[in-house]
N, C-alpha and C. Protein backbone atom coordinates (compact mmCIF):
# COMPACT_ATOMS: atom_id res chain seq x y z
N UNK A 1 -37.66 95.55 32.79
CA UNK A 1 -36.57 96.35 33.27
C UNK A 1 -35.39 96.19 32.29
N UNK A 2 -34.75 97.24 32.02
CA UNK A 2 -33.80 97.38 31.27
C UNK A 2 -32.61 98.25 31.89
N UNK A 3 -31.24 97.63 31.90
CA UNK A 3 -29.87 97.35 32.74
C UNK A 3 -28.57 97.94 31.69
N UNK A 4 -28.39 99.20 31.50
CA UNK A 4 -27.37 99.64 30.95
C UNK A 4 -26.41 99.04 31.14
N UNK A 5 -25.45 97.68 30.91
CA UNK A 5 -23.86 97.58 31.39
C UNK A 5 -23.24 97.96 30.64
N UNK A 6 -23.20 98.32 29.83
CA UNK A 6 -21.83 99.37 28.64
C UNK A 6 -22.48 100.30 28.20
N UNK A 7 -21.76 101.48 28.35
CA UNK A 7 -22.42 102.93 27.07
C UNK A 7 -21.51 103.25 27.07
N UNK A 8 -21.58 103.62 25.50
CA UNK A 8 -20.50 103.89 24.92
C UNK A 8 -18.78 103.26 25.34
N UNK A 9 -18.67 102.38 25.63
CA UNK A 9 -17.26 102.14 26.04
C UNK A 9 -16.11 101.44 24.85
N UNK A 10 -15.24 102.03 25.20
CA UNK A 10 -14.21 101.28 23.98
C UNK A 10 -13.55 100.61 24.50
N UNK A 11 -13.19 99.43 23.64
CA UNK A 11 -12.15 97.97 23.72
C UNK A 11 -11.44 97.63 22.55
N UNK A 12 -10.37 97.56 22.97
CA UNK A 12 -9.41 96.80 22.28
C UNK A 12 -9.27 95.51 22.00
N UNK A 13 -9.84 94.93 23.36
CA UNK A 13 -9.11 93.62 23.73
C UNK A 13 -10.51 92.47 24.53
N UNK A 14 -9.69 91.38 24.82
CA UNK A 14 -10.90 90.57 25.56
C UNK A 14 -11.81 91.55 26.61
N UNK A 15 -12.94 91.16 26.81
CA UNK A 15 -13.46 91.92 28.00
C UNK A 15 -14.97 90.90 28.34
N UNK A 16 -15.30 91.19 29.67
CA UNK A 16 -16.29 90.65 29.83
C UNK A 16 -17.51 91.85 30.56
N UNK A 17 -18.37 92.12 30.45
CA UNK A 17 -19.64 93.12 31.04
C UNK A 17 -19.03 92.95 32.39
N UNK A 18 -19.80 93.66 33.39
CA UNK A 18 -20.13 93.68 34.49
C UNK A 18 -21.36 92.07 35.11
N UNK A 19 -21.20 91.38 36.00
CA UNK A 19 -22.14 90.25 36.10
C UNK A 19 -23.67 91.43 36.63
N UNK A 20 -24.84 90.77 36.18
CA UNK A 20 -25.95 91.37 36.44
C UNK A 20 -27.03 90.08 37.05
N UNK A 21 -27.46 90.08 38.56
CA UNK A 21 -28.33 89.49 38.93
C UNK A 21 -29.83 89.48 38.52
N UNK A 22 -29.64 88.41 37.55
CA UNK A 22 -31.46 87.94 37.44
C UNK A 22 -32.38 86.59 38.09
N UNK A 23 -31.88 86.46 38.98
CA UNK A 23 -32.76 85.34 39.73
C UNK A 23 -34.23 85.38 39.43
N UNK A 24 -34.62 86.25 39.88
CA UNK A 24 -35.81 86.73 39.87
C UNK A 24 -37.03 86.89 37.91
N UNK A 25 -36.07 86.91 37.26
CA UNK A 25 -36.48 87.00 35.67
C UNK A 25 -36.91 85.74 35.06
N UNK A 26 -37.81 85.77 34.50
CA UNK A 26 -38.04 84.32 33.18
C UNK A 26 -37.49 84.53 32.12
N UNK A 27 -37.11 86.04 31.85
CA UNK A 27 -36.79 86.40 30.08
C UNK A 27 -35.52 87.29 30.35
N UNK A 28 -34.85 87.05 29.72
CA UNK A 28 -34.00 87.65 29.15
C UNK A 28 -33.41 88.48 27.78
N UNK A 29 -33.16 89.59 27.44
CA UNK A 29 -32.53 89.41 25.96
C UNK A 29 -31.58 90.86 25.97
N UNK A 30 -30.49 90.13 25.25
CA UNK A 30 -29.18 90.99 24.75
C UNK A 30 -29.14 91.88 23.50
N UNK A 31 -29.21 93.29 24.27
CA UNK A 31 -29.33 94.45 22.92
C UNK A 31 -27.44 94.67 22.83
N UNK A 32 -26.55 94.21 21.70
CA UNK A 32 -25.48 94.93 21.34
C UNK A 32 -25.59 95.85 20.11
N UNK A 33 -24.59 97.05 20.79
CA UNK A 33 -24.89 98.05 19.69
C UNK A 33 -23.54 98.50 19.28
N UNK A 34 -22.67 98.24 18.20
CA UNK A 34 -21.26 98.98 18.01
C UNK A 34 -21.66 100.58 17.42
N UNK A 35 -21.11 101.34 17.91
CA UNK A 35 -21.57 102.73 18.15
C UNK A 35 -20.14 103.66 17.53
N UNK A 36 -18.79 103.29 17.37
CA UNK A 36 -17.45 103.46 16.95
C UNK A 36 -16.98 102.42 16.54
N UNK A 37 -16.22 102.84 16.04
CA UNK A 37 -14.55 101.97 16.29
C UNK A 37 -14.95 100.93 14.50
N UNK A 38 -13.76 100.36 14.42
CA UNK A 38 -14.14 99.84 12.81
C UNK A 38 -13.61 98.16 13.46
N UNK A 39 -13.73 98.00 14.86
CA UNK A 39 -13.70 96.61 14.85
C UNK A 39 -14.94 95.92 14.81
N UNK A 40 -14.59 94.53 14.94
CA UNK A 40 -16.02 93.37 14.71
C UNK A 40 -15.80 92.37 16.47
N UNK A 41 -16.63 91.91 16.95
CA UNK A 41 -16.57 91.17 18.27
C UNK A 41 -17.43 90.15 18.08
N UNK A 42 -17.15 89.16 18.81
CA UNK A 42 -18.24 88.13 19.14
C UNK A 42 -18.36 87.60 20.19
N UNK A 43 -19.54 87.84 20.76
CA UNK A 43 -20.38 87.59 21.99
C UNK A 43 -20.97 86.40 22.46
N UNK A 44 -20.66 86.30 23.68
CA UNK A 44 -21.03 84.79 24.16
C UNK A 44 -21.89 85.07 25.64
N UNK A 45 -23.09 84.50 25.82
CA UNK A 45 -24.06 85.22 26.64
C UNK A 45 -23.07 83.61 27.98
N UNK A 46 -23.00 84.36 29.40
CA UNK A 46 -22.33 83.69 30.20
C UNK A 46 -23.06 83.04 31.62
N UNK A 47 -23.10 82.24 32.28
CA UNK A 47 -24.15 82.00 33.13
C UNK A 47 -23.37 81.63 34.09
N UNK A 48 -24.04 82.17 35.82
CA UNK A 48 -23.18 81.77 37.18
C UNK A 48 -24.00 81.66 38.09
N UNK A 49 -23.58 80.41 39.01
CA UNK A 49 -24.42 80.37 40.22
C UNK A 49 -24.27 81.54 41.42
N UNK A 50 -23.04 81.87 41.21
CA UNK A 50 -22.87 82.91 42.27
C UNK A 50 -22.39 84.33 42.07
N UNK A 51 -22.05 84.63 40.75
CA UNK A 51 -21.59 85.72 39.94
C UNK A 51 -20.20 86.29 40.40
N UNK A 52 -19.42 84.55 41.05
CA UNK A 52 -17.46 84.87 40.68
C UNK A 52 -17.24 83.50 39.97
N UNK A 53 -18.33 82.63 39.56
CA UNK A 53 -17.39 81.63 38.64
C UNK A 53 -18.63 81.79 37.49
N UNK A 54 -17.97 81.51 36.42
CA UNK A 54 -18.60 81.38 34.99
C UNK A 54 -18.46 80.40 33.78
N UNK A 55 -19.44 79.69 32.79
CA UNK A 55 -19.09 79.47 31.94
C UNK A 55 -20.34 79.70 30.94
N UNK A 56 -20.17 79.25 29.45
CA UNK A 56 -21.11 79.48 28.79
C UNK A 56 -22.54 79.16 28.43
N UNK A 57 -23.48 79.66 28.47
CA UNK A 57 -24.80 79.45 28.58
C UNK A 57 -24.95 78.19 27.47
N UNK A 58 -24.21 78.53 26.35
CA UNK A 58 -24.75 77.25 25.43
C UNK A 58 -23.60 77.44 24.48
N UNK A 59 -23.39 77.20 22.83
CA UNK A 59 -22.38 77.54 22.26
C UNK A 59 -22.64 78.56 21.20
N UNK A 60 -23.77 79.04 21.34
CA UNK A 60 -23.95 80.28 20.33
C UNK A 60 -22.59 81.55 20.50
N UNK A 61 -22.52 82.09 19.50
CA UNK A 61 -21.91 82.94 19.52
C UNK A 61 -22.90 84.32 18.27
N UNK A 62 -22.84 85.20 18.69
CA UNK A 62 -22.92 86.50 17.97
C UNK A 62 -21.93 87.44 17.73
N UNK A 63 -22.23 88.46 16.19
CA UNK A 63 -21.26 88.96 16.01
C UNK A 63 -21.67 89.84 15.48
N UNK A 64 -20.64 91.10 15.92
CA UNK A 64 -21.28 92.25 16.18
C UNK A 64 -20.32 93.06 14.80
N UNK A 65 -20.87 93.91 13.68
CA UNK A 65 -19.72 94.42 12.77
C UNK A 65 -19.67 95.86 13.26
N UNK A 66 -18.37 96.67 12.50
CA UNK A 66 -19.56 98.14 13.03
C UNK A 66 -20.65 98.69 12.51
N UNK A 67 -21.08 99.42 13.19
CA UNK A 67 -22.32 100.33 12.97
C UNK A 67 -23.82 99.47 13.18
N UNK A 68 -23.37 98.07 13.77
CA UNK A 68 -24.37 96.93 13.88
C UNK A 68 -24.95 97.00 15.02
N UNK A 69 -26.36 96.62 15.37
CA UNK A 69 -26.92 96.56 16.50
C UNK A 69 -27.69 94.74 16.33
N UNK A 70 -27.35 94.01 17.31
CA UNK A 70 -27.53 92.31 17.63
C UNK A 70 -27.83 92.25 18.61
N UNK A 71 -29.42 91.41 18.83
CA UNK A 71 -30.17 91.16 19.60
C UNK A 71 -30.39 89.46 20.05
N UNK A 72 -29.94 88.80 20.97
CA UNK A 72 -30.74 87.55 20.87
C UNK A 72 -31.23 87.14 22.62
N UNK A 73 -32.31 86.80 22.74
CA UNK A 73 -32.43 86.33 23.90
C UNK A 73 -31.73 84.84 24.44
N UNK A 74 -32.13 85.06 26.04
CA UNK A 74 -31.81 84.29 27.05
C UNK A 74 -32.22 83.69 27.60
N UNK A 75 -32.07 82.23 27.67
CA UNK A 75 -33.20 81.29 28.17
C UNK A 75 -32.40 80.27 28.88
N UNK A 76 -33.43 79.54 29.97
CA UNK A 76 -32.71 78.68 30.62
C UNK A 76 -31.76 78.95 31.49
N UNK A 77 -31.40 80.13 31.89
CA UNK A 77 -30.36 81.08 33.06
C UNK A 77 -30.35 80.55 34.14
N UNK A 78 -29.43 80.89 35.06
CA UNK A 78 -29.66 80.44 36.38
C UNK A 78 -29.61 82.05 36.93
N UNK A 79 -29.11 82.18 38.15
CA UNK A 79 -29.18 83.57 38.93
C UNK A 79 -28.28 84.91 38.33
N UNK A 80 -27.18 84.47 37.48
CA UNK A 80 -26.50 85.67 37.32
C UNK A 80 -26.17 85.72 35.73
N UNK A 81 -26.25 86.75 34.48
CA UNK A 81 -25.82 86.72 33.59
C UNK A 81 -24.41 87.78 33.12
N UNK A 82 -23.79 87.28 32.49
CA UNK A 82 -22.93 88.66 31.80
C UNK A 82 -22.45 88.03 30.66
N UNK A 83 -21.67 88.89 29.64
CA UNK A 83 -21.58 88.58 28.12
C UNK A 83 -19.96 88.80 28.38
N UNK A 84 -19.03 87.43 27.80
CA UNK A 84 -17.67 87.59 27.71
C UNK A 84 -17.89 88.15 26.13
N UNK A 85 -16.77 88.41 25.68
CA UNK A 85 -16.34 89.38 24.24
C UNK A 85 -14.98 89.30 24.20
N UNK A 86 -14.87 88.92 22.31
CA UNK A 86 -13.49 88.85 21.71
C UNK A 86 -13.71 89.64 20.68
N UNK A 87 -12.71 91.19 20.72
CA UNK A 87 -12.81 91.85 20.02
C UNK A 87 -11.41 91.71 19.07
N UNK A 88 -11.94 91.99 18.16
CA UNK A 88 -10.79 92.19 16.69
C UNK A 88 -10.93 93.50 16.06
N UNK A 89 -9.57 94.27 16.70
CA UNK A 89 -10.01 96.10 16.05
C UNK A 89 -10.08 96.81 17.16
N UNK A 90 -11.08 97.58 16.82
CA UNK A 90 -11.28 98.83 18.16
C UNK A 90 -12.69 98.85 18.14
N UNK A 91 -13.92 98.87 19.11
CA UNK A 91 -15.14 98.80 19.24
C UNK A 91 -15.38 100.00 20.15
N UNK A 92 -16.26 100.52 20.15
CA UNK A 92 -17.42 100.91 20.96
C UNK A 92 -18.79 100.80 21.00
N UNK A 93 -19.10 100.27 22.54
CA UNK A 93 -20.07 99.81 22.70
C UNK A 93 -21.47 100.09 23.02
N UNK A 94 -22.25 99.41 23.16
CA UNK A 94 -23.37 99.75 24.05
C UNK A 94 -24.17 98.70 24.28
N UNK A 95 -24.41 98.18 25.74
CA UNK A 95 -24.56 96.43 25.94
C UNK A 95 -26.36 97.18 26.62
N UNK A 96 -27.43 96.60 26.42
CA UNK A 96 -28.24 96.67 27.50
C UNK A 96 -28.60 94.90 27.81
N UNK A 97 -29.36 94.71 28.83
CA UNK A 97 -30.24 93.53 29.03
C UNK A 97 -31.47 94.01 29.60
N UNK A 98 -32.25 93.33 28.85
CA UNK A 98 -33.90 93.44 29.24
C UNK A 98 -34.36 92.55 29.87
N UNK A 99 -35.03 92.20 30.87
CA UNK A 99 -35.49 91.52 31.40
C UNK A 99 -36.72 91.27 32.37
N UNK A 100 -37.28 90.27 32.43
CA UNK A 100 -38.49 90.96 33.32
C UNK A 100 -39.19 89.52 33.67
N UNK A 101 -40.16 89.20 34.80
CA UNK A 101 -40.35 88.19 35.28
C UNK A 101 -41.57 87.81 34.72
């Protein structure tokens, strides 16, 4: 199964996805796609027991330039994922997660 949380959206500024429940999943993995904008971001995959508190899955970070599409999976999750983001510039996006049990 694959989970649109951004199309096409533009940012300026900090932002975090929408939280997406995967309890149910063994795999995970993060398609980013910069689609506009001439900024660069870097992505931090986020993990929650209940999907209103958060912190970071591990200390990786990815980084997204434009016209770039960055993929890395997700392992070790608990029930809820979403991706915080620090953008520098102007981006547009396109976030999916794949996942499946």
């Amino acid at each position: 199964m694959t989970a649109v949380l951004e199309r096409d959206t533009t940012f300026d500024t900090r932002f975090a996805t929408e939280p997406y429940e995967v309890a149910w999943a063994s795999e995970a993995r993060w398609f980013v796609q910069h689609v506009g904008g001439d900024g660069t971001a870097t992505y931090v995959t986020q993990v929650s027991p209940d999907g209103l508190t958060w912190c970071d899955l591990d200390d990786l970070e990815h980084v997204v330039e434009p016209g770039g599409l960055v993929s890395w999976p997700a392992t070790g999750f608990g029930h809820w994922l979403r991706l915080r983001a620090k953008v520098e510039g102007s981006v547009q996006v396109r976030i999916h997660l794949a996942v499946k049990a």
